[in-house]
Protein backbone atom coordinates (compact mmCIF):
# COMPACT_ATOMS: atom_id res chain seq x y z
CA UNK A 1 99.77 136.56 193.80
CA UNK A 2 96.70 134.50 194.80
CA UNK A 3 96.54 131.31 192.60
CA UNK A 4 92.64 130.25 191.25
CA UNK A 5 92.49 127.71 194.35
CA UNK A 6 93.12 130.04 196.85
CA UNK A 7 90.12 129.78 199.88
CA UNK A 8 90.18 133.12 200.34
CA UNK A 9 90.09 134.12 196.68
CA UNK A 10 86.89 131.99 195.77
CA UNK A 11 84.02 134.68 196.94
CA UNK A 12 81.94 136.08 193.54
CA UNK A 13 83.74 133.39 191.12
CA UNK A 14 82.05 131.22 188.61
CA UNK A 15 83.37 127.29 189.49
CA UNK A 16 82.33 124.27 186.78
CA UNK A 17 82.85 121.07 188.48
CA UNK A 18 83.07 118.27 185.48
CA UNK A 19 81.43 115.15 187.05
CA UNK A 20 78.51 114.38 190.25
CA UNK A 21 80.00 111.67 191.73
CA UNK A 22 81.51 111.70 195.28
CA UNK A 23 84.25 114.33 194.71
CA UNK A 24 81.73 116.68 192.37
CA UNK A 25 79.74 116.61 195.36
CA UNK A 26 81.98 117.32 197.78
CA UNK A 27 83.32 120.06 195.83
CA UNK A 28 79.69 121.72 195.05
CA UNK A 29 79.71 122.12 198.74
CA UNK A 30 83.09 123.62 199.25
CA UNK A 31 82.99 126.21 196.55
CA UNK A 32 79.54 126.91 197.05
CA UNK A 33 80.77 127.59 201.64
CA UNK A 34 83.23 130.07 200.52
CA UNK A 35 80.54 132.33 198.16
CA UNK A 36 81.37 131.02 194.80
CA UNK A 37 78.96 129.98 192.27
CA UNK A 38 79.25 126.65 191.12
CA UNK A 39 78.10 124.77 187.88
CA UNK A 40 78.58 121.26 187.86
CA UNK A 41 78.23 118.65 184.67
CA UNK A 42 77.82 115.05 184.06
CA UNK A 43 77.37 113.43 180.45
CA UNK A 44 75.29 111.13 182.12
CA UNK A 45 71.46 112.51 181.81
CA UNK A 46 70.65 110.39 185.16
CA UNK A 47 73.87 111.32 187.34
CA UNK A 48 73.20 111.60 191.09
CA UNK A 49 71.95 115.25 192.08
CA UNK A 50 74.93 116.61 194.06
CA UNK A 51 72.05 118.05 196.69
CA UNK A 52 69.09 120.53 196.93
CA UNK A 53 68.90 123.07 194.13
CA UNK A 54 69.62 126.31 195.27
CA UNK A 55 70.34 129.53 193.55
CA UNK A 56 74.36 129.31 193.54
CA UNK A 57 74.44 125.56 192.05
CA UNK A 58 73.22 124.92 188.53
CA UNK A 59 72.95 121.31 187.63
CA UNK A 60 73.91 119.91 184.12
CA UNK A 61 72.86 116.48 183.40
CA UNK A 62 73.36 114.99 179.84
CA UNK A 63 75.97 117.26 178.73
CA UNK A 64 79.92 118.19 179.33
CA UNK A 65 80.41 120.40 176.00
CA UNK A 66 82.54 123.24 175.98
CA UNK A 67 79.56 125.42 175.58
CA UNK A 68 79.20 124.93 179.53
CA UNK A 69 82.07 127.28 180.28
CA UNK A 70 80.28 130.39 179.70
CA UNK A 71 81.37 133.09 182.49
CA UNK A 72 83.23 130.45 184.34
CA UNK A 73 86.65 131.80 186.24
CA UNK A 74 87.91 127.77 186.98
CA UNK A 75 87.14 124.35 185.81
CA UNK A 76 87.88 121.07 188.19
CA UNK A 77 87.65 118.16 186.50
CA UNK A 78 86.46 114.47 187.98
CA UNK A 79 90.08 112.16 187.46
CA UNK A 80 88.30 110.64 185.10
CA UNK A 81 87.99 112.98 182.67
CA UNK A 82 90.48 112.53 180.12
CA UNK A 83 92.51 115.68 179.58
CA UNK A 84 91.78 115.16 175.70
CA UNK A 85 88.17 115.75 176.25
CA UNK A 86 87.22 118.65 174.61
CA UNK A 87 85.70 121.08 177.09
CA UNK A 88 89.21 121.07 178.73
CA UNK A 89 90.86 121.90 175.47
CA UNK A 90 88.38 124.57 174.83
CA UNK A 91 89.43 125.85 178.23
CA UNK A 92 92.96 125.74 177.33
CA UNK A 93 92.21 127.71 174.42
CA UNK A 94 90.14 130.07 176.11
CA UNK A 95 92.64 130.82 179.21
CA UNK A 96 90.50 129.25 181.79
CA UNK A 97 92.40 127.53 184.45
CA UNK A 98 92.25 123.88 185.11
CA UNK A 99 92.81 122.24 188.73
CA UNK A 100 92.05 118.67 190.10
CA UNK A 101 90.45 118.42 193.04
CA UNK A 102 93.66 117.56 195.16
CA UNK A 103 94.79 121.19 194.18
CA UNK A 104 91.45 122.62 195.68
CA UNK A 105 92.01 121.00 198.29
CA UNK A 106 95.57 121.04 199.38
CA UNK A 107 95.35 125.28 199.23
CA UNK A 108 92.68 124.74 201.68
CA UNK A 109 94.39 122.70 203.94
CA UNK A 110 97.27 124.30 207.02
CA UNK A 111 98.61 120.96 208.57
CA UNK A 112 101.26 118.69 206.88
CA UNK A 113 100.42 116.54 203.65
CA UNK A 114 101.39 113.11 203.13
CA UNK A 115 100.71 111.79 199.59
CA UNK A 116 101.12 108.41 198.31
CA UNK A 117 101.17 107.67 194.98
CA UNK A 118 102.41 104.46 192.81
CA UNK A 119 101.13 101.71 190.83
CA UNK A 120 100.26 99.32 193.29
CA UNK A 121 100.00 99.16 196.79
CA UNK A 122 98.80 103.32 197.49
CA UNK A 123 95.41 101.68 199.41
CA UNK A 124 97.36 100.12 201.48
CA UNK A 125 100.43 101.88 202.51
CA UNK A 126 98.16 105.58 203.15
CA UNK A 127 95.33 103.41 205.46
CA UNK A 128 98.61 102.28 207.27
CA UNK A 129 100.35 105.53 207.58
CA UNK A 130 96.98 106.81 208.55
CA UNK A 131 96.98 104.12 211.36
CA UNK A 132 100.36 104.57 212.43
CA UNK A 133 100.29 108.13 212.75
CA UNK A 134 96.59 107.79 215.11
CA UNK A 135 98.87 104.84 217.18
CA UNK A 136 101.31 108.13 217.51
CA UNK A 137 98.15 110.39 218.91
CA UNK A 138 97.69 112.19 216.32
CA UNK A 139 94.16 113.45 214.83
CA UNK A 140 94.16 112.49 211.38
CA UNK A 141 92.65 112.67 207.85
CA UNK A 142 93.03 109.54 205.60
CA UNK A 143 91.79 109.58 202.13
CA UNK A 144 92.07 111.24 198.52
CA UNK A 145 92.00 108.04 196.10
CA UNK A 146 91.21 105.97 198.45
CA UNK A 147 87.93 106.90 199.10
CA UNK A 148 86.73 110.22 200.70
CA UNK A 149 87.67 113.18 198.42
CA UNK A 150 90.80 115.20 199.92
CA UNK A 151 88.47 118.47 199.70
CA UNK A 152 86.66 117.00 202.84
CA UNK A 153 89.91 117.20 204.99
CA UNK A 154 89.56 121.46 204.13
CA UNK A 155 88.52 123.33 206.83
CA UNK A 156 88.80 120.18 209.19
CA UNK A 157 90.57 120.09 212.79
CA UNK A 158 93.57 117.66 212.21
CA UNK A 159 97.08 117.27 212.98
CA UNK A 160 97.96 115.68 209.16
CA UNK A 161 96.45 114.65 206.16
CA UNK A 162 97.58 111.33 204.57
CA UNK A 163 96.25 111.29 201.15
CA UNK A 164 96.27 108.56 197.93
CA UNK A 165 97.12 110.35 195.03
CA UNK A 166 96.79 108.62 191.41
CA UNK A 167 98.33 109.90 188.20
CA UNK A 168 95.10 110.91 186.99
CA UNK A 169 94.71 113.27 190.23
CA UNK A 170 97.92 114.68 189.03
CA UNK A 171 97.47 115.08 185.53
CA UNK A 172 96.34 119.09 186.50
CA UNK A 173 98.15 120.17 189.18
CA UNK A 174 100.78 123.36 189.68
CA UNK A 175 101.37 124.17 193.28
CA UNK A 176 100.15 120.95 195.06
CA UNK A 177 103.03 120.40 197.38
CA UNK A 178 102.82 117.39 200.04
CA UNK A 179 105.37 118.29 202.62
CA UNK A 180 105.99 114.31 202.49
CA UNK A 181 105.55 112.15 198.85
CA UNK A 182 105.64 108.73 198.60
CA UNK A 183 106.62 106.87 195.20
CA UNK A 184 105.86 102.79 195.80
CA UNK A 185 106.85 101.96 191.99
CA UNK A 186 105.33 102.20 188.46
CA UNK A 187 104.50 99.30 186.63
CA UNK A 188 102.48 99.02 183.11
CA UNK A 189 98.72 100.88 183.94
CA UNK A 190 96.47 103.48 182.38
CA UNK A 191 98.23 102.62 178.65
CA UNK A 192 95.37 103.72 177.38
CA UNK A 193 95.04 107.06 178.75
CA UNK A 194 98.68 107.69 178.34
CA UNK A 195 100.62 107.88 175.16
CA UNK A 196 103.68 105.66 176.70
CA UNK A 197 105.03 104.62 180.34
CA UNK A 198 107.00 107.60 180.22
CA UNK A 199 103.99 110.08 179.90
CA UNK A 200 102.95 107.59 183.06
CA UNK A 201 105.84 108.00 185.31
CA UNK A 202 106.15 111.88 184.11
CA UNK A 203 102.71 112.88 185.43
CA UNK A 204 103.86 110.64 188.75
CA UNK A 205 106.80 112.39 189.47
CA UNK A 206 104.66 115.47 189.27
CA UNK A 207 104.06 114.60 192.97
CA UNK A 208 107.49 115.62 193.94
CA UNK A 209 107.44 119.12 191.65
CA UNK A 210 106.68 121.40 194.12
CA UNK A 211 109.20 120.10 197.05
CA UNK A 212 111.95 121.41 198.35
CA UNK A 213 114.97 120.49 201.16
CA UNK A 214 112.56 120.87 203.91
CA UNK A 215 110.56 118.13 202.55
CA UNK A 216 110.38 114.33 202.40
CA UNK A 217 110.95 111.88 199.27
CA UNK A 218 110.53 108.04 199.79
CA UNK A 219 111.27 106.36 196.42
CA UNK A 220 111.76 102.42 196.38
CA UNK A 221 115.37 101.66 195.73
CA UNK A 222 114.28 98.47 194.06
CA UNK A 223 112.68 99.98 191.00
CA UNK A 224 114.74 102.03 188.29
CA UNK A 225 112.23 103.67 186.70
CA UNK A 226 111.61 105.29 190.60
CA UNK A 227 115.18 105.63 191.04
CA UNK A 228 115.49 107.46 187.93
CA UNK A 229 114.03 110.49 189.42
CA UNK A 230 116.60 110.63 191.73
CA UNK A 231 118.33 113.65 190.30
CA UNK A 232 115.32 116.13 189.48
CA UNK A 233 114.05 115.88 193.51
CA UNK A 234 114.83 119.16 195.93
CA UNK A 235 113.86 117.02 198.74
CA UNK A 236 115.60 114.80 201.38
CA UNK A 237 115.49 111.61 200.21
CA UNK A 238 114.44 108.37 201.76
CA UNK A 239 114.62 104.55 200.09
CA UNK A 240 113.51 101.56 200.59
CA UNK A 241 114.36 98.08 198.96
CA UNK A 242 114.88 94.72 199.59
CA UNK A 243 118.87 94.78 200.66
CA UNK A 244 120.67 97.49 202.36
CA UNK A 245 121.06 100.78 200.91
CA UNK A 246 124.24 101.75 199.58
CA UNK A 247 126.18 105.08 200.72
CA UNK A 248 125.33 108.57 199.13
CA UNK A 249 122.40 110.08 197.92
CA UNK A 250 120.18 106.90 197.05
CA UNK A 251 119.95 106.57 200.89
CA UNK A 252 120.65 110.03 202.09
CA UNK A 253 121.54 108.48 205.84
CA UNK A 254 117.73 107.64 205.88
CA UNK A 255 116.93 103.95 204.41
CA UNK A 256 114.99 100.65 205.44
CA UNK A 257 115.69 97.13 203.88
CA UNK A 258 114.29 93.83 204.84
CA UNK A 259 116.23 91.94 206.99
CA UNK A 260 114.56 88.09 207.57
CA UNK A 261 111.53 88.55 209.52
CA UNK A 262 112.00 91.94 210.42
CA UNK A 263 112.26 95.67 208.68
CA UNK A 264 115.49 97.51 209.31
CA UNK A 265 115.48 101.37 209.20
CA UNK A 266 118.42 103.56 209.23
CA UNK A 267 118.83 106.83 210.06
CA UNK A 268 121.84 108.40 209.62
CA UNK A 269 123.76 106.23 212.14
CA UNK A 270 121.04 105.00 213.96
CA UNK A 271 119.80 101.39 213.12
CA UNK A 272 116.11 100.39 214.26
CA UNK A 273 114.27 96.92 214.10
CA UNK A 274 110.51 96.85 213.20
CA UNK A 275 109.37 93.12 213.58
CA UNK A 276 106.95 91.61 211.16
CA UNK A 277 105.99 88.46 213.03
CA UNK A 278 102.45 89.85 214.12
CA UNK A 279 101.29 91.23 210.87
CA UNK A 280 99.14 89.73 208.84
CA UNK A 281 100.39 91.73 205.62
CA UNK A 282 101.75 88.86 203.93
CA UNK A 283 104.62 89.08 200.81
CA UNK A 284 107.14 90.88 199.22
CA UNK A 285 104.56 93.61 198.19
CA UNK A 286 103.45 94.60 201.59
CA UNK A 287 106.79 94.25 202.79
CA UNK A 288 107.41 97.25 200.56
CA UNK A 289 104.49 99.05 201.48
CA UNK A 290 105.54 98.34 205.21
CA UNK A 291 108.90 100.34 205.08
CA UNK A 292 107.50 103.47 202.53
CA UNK A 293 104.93 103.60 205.26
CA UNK A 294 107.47 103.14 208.17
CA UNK A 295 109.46 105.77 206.30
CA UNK A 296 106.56 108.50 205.96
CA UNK A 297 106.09 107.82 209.13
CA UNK A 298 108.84 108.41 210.52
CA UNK A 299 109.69 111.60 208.70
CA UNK A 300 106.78 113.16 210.44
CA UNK A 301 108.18 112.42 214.13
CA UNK A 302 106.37 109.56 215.16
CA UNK A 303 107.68 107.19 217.57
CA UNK A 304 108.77 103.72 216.18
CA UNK A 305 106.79 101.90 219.58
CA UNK A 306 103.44 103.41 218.18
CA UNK A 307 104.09 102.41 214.42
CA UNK A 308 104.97 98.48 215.77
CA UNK A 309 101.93 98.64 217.78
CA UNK A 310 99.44 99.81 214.58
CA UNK A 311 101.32 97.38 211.92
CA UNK A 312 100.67 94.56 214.27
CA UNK A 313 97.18 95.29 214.67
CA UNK A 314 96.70 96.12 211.19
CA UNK A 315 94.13 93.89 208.83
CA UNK A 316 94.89 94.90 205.49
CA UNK A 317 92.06 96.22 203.11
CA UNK A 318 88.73 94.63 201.47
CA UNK A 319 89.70 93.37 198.22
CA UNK A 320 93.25 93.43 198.19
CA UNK A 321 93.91 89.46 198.65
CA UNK A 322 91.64 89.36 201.09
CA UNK A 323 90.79 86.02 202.18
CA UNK A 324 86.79 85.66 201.97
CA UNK A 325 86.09 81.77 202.55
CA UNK A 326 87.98 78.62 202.98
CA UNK A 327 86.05 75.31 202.28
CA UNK A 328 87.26 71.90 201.86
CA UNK A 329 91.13 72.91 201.46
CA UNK A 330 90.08 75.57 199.37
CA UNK A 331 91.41 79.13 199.72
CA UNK A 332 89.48 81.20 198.07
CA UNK A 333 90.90 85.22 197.89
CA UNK A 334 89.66 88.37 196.79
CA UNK A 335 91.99 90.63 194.89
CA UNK A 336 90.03 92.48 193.18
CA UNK A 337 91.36 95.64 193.48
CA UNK A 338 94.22 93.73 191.46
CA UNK A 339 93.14 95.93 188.55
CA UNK A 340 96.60 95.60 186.59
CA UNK A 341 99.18 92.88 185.09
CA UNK A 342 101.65 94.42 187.88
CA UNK A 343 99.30 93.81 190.53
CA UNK A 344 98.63 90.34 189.38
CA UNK A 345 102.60 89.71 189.68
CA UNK A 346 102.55 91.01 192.94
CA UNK A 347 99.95 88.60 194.28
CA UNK A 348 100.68 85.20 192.35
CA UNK A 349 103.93 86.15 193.90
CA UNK A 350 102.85 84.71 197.32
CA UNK A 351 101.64 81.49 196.17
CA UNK A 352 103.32 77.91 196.14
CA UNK A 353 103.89 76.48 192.04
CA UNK A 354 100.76 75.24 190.70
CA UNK A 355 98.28 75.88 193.49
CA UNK A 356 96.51 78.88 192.05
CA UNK A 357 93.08 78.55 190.10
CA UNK A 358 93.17 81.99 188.94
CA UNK A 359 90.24 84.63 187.65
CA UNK A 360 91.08 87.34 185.23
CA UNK A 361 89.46 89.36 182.68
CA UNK A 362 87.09 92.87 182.54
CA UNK A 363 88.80 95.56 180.67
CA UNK A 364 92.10 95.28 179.83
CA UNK A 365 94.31 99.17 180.47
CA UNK A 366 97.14 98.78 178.25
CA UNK A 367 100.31 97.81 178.27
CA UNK A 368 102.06 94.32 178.00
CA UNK A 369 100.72 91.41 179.48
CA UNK A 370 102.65 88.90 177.48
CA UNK A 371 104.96 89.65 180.80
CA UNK A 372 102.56 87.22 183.25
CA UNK A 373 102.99 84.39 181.26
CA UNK A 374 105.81 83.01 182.41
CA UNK A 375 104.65 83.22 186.04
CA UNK A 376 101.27 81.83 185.30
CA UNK A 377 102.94 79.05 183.92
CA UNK A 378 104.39 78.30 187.47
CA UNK A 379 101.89 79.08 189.52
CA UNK A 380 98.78 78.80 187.94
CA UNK A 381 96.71 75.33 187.73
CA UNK A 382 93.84 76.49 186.18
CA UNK A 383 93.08 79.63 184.27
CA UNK A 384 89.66 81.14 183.74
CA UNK A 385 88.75 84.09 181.84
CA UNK A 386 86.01 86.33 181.65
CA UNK A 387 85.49 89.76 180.06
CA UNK A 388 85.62 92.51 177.38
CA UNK A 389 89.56 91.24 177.45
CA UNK A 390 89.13 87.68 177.45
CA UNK A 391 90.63 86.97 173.68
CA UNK A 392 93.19 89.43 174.32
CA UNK A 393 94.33 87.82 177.38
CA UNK A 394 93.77 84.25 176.33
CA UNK A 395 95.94 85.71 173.31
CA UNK A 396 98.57 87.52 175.61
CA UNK A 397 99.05 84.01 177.54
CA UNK A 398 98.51 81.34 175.11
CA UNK A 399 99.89 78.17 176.03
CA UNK A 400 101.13 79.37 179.83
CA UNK A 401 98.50 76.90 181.42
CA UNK A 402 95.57 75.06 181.09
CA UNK A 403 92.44 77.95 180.46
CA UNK A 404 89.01 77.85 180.31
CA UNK A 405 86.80 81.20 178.94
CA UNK A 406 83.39 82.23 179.89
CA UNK A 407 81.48 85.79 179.47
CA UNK A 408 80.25 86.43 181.91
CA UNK A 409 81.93 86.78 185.63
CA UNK A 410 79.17 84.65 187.34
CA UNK A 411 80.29 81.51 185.24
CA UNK A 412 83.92 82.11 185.50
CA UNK A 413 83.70 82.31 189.08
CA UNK A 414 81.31 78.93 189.13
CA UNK A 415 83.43 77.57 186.51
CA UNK A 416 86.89 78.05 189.01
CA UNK A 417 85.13 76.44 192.42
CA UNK A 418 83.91 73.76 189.94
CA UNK A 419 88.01 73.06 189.35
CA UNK A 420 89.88 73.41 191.99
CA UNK A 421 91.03 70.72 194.25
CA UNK A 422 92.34 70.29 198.26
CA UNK A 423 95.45 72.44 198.54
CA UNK A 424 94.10 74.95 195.94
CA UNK A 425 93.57 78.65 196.01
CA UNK A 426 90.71 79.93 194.06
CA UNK A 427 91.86 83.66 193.14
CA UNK A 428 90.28 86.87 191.61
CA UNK A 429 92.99 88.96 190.58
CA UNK A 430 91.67 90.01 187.65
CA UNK A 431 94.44 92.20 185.57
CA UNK A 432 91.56 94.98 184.56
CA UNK A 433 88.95 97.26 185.06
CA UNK A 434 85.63 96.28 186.07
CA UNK A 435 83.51 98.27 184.57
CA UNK A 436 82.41 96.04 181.69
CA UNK A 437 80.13 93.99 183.81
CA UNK A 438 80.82 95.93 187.29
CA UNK A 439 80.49 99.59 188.73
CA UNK A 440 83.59 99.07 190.74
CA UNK A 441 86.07 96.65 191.84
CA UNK A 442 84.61 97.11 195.01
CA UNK A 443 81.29 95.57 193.20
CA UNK A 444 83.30 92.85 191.69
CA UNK A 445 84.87 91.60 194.46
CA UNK A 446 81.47 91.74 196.37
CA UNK A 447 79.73 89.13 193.72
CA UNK A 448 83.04 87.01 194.12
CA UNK A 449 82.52 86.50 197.32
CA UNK A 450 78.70 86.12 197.05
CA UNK A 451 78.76 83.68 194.53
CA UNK A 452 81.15 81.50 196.73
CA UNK A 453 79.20 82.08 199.41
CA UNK A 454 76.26 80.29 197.64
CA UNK A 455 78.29 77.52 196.02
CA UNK A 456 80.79 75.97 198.50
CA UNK A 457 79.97 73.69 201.72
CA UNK A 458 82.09 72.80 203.50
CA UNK A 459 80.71 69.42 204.14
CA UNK A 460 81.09 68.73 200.70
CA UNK A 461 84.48 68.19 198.61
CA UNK A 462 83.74 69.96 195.70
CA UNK A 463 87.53 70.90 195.49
């Protein structure tokens, strides 16, 4: 029986697409191709017109009731509408089905999937496996989360797909099925959309639902709460951790570990060395993200030469500890992407004790925080805060460090390059969400950089 996503089941049906950003866009168009009507909402009264009016796309601004699915045969949701909001009850009630946009698309698309999901680290690890796989010769689509909406891969002339996935993408899925899934870890995040970090890593694992022995699962071997899935996956699985794997299933004969300088994988009797002296992917994070990638990878067929080749060539991502400026023995790093207390961990991580002057604060997304303190204690010089969170977080780490609180990012940023000294790294990794003072992280991590543009000179020791 044809599901609701099916291409070829789409002609004469009546689509609402919740949201006009990028993805409500994208998906106006698609429906719209394949002869379906479309209606498309945004609460927002001056949301971006997805494109001309025409007489199968009727535009909603200013309104996302439940009163807008009238005659409508499907709803597809933006991720970031809450699956509490009413108009999604109502079409619970009502019978209506409810996709996200990676189910769309993945009926849509006839080549292999590759879908990353995790906490931390999914930019990354899919813009390498989508460089790795190109090193191999193959034509490929890289996106989902990451940027461009999976939808735009449908109907496109590729040889595999490598998608971000987050748990919000997943939250309405039934037959999305990525012929390879990719777990990196779950840490505290999205606490307040879900009612616990069980509900969290539930909706995760939701990734692996659909696959079965044919198919690919790379879990890190380092993280319980990923290993705990173990026993509910079909597929052939594949780990990753810091030490070797141990026999049996956690390993399945298919396994990488770090080994030094170097990334060891294993298959089945077969030991390979992938080097990490060229790369500029620096710490224990990206080592992980190195071997799930080297493991995706590697499950599709490509050759280990090619995957060297792209990880030594790689350059990482904007945002994501991304080096902007260095003036008068001051480093001073972008994270902003860093949107999470894990994330935070993962970068003060790389640092040497008591070098870090360190930005944090927007809006804070749940969970416990208290967690950092003991590691901003070690590393951190200088704390600044900014923010909707800045009480709670001056709150969560009382007493970890010296700390210093302004409103509004522009200070705290001014306030940090006013601090620091020779030997120092000024660093936005800010714990939260942007969007009390930003659009995006993306946005955030822009002024950062702007502001220390405009401040620093490197003729002059102000550090």
């Amino acid at each position: 029986m044809a599901g609701p996503c099916d291409p070829a089941n789409l002609a004469g049906r009546h689509v609402l697409v919740i949201g006009l950003g990028r993805t409500g866009s994208s998906l106006t168009r698609y429906f719209t191709a394949r002869g379906a009507r479309v209606r498309v909402c945004d609460r927002r009264a001056d949301a971006p017109l997805p494109g001309p009016a025409n007489d199968v796309v009727e535009v909603v601004r200013g309104a996302d009731g439940p009163e807008l699915l009238a005659g409508v045969d499907l709803v597809v949701p933006s991720p970031g509408v809450s699956a509490d909001a009413a108009i999604l009850v109502a079409a619970g009630r009502a019978g209506i089905p409810v996709r996200s946009e990676i189910e769309v698309a993945a009926a849509a698309i006839d080549v292999p999937l590759i879908a990353i999901t995790g906490t931390n680290g999914k930019s990354t690890t899919t813009s390498l496996v989508g460089d790795m796989l190109e090193a191999a010769g193959n034509k490929v689509f890289t996106g989902g989360n990451l940027g461009t909406p999976l939808i735009d891969a449908a109907g496109g002339s590729h040889d595999v797909v490598v998608a971000e996935i987050s748990s919000f993408q997943l939250e309405w899925v039934e037959s999305f099925h990525p012929q390879i899934g990719v777990l990196l870890n779950v840490t505290d995040d999205h606490l307040d959309r879900y009612r616990d970090r069980a509900h969290y890593l539930a909706t995760k694992a939701r990734l692996f639902a659909r696959q079965n022995d044919g198919d690919a699962a790379v879990l890190n071997r380092d993280d319980p709460e990923v290993m705990s899935l173990l026993a509910t996956l079909r597929a052939g699985v594949r780990t990753f951790g810091s030490a070797p794997a141990p026999d049996g299933r956690t390993g399945q004969g298919v396994a990488a570990h770090v080994a030094g300088d170097t990334i060891v994988v294993r298959e089945h009797e077969v030991e390979r060395v992938v080097s990490l002296a060229r790369t500029t992917l620096r710490g224990q994070h990206n080592r992980e993200n190195v071997m799930a990638a080297l493991l995706a990878t590697r499950a599709f067929g490509a050759p280990l030469e090619a995957l060297q080749a792209a990880l030594d060539g790689f350059r990482g991502l904007r945002h994501r500890l991304e080096t902007v400026r260095e003036a008068a023995g001051v480093a001073y790093v972008d994270d902003s992407k860093g949107t999470n207390v894990g994330a935070l961990l993962k970068s003060l991580e790389g640092y040497r004790d008591g070098s870090v002057v360190l930005i944090a604060g927007g809006i804070a997304k749940g969970g416990d925080y208290t967690v950092a303190r003991e590691l901003l204690a070690r590393k951190v010089c200088q704390l600044v805060l900014y923010g909707e969170a800045r009480g709670f977080l001056a709150e969560s780490w009382q007493g970890a460090t010296e700390t210093t609180i302004r409103e509004r990012f522009a200070d705290a940023v001014t306030a940090a390059i006013a601090s620091a000294r020779s030997g120092n790294v000024v660093l936005l990794s800010p714990a939260c969400a942007s969007m009390d003072q930003f659009r995006d992280y993306a946005a955030r991590g822009d002024a950062f950089a702007a502001i220390v543009e405009a401040t620093c000179d490197d003729a002059v020791a102000r550090c």
